[in-house]
Protein backbone atom coordinates (compact mmCIF):
# COMPACT_ATOMS: atom_id res chain seq x y z
CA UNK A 1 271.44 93.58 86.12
CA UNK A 2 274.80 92.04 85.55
CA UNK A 3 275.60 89.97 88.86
CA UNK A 4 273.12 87.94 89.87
CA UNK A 5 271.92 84.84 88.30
CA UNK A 6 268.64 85.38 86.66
CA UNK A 7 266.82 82.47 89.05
CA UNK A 8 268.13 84.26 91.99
CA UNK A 9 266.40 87.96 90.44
CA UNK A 10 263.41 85.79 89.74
CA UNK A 11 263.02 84.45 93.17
CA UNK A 12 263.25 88.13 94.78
CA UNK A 13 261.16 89.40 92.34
CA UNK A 14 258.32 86.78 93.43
CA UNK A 15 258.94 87.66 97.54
CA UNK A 16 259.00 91.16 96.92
CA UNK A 17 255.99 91.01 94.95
CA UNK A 18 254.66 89.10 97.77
CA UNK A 19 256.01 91.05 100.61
CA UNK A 20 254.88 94.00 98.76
CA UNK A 21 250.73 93.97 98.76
CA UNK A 22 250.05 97.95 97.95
CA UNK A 23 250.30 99.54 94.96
CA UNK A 24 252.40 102.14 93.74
CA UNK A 25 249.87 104.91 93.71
CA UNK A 26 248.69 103.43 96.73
CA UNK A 27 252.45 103.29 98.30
CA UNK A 28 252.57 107.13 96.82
CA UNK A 29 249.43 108.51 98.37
CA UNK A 30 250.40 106.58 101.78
CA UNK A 31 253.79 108.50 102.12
CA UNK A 32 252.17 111.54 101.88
CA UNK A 33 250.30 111.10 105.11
CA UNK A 34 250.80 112.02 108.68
CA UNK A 35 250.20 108.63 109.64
CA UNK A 36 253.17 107.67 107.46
CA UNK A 37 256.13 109.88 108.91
CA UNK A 38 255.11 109.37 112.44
CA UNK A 39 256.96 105.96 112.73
CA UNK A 40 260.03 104.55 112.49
CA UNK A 41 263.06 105.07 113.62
CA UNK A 42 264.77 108.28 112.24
CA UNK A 43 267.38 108.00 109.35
CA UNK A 44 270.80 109.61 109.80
CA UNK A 45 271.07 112.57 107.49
CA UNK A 46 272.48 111.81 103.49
CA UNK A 47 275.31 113.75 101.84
CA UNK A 48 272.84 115.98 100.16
CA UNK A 49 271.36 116.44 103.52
CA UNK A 50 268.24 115.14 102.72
CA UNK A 51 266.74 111.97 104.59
CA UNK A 52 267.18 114.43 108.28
CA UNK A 53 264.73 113.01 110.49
CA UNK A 54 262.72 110.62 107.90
CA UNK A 55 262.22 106.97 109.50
CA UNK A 56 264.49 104.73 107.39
CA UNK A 57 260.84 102.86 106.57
CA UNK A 58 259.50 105.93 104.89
CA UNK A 59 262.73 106.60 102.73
CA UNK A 60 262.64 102.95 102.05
CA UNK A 61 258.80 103.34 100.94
CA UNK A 62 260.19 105.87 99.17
CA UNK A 63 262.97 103.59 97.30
CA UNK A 64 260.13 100.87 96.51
CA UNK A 65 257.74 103.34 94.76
CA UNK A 66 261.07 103.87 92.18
CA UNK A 67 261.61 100.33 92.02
CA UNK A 68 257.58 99.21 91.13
CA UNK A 69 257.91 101.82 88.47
CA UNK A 70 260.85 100.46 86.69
CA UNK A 71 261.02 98.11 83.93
CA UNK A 72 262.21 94.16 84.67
CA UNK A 73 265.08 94.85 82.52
CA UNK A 74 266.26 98.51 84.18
CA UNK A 75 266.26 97.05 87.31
CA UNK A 76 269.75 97.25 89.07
CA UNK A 77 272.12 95.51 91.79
CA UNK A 78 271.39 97.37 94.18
CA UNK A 79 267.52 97.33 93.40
CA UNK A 80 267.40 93.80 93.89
CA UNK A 81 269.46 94.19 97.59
CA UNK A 82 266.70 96.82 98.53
CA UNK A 83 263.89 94.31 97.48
CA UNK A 84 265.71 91.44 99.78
CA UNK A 85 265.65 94.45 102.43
CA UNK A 86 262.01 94.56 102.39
CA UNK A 87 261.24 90.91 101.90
CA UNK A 88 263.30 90.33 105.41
CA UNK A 89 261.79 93.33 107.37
CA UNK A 90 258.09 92.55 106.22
CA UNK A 91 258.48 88.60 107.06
CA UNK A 92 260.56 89.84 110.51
CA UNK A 93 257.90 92.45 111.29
CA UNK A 94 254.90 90.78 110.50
CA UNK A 95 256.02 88.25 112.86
CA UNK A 96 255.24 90.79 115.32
CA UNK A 97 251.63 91.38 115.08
CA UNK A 98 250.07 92.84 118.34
CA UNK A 99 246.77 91.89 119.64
CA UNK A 100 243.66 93.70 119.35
CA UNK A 101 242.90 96.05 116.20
CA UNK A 102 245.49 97.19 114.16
CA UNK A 103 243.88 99.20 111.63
CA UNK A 104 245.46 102.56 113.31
CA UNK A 105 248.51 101.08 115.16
CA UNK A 106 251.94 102.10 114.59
CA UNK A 107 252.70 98.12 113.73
CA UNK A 108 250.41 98.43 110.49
CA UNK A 109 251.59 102.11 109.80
CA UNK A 110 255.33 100.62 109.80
CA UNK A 111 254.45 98.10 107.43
CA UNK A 112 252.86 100.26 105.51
CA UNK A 113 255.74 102.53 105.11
CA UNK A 114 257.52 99.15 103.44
CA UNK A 115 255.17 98.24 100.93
CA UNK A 116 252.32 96.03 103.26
CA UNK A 117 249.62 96.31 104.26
CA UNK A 118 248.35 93.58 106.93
CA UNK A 119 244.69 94.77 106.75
CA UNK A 120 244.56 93.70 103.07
């Protein structure tokens, strides 16, 4: 981590670990579901052609499990923009909160796909 100042890392650490209420196992096991890769909006296909028709919230689930299982220190650049990604869309999101139960609605299943879990 070269080019940010260290109180700037520290402060995105603390929302993203904030923002970010589920585990990494639990972040892992939640990927795997149906529940999981029925929302979002779908991601454009990478050079390697792989991301074709994932939601951009379960690649970026995908990106935050790597990032919880990294080291302070191993942490890089563009880490740290990816963890101000999902600070903004969980704060934006959760904003949006629908009425009734959300245990099984696609609101909670697209914050889940980001790291949070509202029902926690």
């Amino acid at each position: 981590m070269a080019d940010m100042a260290d109180t700037d890392t520290q402060q995105v650490r603390r929302e993203f670990q904030d923002a970010v209420n589920m585990t990494r196992r639990e972040l892992e096991k939640w990927l795997q579901t149906d529940e999981s890769r029925s929302v979002g909006q779908a991601g454009e296909s990478t050079k390697s052609g792989t991301g074709g028709g994932e939601s951009t919230g379960h690649r970026s689930g995908r990106r935050i499990v790597d990032i919880l299982e990294k080291k302070v220190d191993d942490l890089t650049d563009a880490d740290y923009e990816h963890m101000n990604k999902v600070v903004g869309y969980v704060h934006r999101h959760g904003k949006q909160r629908p009425s009734g139960d959300i245990t099984a609605s696609r609101w909670r299943y697209s914050l889940m796909n980001w790291g949070h879990d509202p029902c926690k």
